[in-house]
N, C-alpha and C. Protein backbone atom coordinates (compact mmCIF):
# COMPACT_ATOMS: atom_id res chain seq x y z
N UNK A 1 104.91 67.07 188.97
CA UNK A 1 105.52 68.37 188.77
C UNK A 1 105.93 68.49 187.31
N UNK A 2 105.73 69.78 186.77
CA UNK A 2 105.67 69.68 185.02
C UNK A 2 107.14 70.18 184.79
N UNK A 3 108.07 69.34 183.92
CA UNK A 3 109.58 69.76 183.75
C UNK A 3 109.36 69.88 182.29
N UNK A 4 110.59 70.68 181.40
CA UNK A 4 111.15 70.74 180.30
C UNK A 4 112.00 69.88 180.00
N UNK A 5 112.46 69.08 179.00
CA UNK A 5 113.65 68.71 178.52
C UNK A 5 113.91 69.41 177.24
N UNK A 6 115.52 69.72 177.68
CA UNK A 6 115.61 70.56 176.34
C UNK A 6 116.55 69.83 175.59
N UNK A 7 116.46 68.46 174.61
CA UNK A 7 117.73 67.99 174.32
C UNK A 7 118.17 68.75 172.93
N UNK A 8 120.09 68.46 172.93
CA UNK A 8 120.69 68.78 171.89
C UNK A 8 120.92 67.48 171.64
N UNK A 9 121.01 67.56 169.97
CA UNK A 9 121.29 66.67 168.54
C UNK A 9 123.05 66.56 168.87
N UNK A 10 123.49 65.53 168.38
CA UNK A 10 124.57 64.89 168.34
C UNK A 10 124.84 65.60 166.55
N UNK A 11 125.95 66.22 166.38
CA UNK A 11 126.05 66.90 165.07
C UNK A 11 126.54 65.99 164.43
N UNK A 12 127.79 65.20 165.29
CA UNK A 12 128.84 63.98 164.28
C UNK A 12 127.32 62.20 164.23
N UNK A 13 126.19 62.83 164.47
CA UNK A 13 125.29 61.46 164.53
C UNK A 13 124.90 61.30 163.43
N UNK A 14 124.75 59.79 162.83
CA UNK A 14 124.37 59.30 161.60
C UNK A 14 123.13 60.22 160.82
N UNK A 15 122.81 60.31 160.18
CA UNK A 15 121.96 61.42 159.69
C UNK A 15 120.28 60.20 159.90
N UNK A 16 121.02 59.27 159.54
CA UNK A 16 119.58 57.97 159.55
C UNK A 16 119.35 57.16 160.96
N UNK A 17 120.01 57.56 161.99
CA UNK A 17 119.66 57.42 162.86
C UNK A 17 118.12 57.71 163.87
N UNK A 18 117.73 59.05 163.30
CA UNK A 18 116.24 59.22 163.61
C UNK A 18 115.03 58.45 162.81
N UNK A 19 115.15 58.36 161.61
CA UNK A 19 114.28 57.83 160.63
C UNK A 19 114.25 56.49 161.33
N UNK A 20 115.23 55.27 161.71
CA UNK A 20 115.91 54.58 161.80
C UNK A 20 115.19 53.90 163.21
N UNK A 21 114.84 54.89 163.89
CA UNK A 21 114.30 54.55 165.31
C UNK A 21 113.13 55.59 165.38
N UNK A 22 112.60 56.06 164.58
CA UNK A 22 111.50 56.98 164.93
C UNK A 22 109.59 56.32 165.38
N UNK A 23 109.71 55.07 164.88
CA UNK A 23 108.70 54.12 165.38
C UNK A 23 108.39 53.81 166.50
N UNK A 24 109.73 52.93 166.94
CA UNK A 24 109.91 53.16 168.35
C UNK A 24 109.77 54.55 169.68
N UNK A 25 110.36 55.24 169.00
CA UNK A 25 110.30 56.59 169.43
C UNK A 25 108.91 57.35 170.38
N UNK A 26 108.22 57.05 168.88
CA UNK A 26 106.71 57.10 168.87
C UNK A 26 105.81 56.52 169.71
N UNK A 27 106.42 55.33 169.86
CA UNK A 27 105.32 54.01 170.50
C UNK A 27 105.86 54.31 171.64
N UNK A 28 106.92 54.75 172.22
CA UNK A 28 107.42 55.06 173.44
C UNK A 28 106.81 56.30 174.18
N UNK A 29 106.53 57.23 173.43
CA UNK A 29 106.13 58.63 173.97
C UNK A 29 104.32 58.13 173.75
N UNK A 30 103.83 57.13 173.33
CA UNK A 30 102.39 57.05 172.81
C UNK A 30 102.51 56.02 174.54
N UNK A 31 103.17 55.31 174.62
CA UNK A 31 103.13 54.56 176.23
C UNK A 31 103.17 55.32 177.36
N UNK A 32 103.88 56.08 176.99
CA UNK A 32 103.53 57.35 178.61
C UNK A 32 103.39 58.49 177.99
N UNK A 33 102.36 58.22 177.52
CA UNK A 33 101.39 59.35 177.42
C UNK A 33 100.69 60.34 178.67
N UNK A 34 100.66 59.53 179.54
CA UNK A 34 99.90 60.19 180.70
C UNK A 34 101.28 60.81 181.30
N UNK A 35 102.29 60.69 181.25
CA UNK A 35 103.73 61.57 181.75
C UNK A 35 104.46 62.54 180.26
N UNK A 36 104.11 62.40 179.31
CA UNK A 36 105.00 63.10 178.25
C UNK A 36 103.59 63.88 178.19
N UNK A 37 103.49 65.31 178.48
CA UNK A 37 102.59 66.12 178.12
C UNK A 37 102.49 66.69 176.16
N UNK A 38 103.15 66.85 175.67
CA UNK A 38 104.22 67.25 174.66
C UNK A 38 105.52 67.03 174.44
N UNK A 39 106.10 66.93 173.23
CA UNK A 39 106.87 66.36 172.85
C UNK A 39 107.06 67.20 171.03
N UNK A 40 108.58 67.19 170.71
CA UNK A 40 108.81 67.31 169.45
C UNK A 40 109.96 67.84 168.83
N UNK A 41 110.48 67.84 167.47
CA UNK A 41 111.88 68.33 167.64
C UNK A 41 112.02 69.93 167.14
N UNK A 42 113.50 70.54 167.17
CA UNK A 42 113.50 71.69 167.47
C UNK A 42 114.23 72.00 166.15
N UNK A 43 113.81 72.97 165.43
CA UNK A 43 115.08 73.52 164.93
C UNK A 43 115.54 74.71 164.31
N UNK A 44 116.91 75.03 164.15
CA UNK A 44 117.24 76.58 163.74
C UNK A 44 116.55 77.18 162.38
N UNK A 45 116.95 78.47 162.36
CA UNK A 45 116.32 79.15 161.66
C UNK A 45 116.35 78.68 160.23
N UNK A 46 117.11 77.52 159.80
CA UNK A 46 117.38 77.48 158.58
C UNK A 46 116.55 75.92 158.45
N UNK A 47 115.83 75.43 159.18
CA UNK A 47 115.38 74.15 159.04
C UNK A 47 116.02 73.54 159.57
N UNK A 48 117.47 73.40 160.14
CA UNK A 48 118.76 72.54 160.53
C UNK A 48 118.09 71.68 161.25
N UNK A 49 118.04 70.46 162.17
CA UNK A 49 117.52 70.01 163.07
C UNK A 49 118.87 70.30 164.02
N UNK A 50 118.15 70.62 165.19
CA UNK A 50 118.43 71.28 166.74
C UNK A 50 118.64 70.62 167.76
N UNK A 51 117.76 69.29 168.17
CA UNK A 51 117.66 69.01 169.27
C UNK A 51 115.78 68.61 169.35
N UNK A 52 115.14 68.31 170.45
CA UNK A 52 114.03 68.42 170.60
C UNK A 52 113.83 68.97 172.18
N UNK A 53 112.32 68.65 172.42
CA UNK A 53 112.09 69.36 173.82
C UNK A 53 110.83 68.67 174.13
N UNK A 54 110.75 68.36 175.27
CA UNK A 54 109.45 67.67 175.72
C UNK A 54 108.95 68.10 176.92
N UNK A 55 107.88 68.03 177.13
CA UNK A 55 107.37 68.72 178.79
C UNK A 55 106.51 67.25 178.78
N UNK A 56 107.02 67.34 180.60
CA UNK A 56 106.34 66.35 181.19
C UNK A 56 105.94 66.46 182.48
N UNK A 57 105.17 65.54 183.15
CA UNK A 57 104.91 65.36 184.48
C UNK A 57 105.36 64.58 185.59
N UNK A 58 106.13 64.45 186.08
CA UNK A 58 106.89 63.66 187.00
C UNK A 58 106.90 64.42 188.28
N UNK A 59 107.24 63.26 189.30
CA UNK A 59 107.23 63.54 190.90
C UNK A 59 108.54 64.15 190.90
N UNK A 60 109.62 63.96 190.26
CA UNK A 60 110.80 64.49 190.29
C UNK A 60 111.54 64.50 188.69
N UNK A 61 112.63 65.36 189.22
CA UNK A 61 113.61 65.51 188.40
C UNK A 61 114.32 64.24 187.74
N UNK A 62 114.64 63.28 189.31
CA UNK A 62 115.09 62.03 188.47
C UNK A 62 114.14 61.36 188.05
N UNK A 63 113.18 61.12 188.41
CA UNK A 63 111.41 60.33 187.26
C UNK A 63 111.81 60.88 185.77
N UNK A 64 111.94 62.55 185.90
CA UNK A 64 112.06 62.37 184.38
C UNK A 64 113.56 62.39 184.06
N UNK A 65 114.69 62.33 184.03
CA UNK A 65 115.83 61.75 183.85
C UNK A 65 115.55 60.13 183.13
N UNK A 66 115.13 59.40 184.26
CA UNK A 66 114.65 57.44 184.05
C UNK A 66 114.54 57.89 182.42
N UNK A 67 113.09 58.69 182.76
CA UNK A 67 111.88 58.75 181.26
C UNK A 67 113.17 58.73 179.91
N UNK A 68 113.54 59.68 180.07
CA UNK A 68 115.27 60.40 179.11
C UNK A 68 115.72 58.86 178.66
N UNK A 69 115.76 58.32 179.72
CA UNK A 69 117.23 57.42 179.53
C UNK A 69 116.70 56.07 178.71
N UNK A 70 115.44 55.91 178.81
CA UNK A 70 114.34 54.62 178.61
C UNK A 70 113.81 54.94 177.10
N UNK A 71 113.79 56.18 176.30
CA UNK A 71 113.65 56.22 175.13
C UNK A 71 114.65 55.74 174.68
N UNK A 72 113.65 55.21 172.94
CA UNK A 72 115.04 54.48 172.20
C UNK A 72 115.91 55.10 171.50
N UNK A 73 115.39 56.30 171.52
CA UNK A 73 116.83 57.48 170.95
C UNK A 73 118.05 57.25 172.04
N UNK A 74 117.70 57.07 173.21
CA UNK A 74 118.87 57.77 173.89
C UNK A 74 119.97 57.07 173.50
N UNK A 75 120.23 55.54 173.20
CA UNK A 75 121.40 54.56 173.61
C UNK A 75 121.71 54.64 171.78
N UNK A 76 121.15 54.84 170.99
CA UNK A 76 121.50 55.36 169.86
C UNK A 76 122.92 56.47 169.41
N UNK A 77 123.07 57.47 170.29
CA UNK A 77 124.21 58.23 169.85
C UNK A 77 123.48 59.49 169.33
N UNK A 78 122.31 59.43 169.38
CA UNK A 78 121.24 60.62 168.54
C UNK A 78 121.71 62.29 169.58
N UNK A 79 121.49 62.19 170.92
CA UNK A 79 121.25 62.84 171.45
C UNK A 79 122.58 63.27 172.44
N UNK A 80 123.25 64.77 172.29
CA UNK A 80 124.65 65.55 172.71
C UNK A 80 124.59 65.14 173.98
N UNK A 81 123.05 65.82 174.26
CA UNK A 81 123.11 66.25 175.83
C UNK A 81 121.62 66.81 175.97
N UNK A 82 121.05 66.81 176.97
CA UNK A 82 120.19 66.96 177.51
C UNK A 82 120.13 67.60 178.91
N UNK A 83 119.11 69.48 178.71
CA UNK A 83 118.79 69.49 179.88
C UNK A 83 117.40 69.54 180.63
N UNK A 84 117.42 69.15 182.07
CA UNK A 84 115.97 69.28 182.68
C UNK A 84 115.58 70.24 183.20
N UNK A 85 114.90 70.86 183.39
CA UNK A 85 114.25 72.27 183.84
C UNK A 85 112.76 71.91 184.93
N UNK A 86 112.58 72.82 186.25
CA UNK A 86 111.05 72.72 186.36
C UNK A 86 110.61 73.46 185.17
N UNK A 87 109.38 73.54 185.20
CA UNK A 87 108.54 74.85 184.83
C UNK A 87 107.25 75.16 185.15
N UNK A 88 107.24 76.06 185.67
CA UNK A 88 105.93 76.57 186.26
C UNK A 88 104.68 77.15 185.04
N UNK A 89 103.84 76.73 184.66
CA UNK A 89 102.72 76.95 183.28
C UNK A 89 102.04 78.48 184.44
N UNK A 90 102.82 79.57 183.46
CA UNK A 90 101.51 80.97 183.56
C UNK A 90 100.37 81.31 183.20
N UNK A 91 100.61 80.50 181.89
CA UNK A 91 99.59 81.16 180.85
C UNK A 91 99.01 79.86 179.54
N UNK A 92 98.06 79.74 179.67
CA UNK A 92 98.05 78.68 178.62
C UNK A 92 96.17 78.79 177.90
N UNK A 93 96.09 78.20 176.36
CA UNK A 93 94.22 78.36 176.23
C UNK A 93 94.17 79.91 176.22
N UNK A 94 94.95 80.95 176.28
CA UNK A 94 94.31 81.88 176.17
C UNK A 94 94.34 82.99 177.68
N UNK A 95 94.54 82.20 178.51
CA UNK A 95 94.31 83.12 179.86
C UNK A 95 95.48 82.03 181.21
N UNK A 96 95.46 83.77 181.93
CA UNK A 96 96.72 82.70 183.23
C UNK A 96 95.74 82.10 184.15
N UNK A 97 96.78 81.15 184.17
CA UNK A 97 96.94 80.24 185.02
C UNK A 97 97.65 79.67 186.78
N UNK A 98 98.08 81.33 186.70
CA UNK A 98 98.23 81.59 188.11
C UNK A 98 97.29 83.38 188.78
N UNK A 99 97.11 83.27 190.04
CA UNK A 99 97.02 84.71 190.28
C UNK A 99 97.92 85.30 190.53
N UNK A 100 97.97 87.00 190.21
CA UNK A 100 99.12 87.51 190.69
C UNK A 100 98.51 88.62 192.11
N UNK A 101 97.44 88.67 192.75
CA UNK A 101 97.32 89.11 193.31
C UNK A 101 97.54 88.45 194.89
């Protein structure tokens, strides 16, 4: 089932904390690859960094929670809060992906 994560950035977090663990990071989302559909970070209008957001595939909500908790950002202090979302894909490539009739 395909979910969102929408995480927020820790504002009081070391500024070198991402640089710091971003290897890992990498090699982590490059290992479940076949569950992290996308992945990347987010940010406001001014360049600020935001947070990131990832879509994935999991049997559940808590599968991807685990996923959350098992990156090496998380135990870092990097990340406020995090939320999970389903999401249902309408439209993607150009054309939907559901019928509406």
């Amino acid at each position: 089932m395909p979910f969102v994560i929408l995480f927020q950035d820790n504002p009081d977090a070391d500024p070198a904390i991402r640089p710091r663990h971003m290897d890992a990071h990498l090699a982590f989302l490059e290992a479940h690859a076949e569950t992290v559909v996308s992945a990347g970070p987010l940010t406001d209008a001014d360049g600020i960094g935001a947070g990131g957001i990832w879509i994935v595939n999991t049997p559940t909500a808590d599968a991807a929670d685990a996923l959350v908790k098992a990156d090496p950002f998380w135990p870092t202090g990097l990340r406020a809060s995090y939320q999970i979302l389903s999401w249902t894909q309408v439209f993607a490539d150009g054309q939907r992906q559901i019928r509406t009739e």
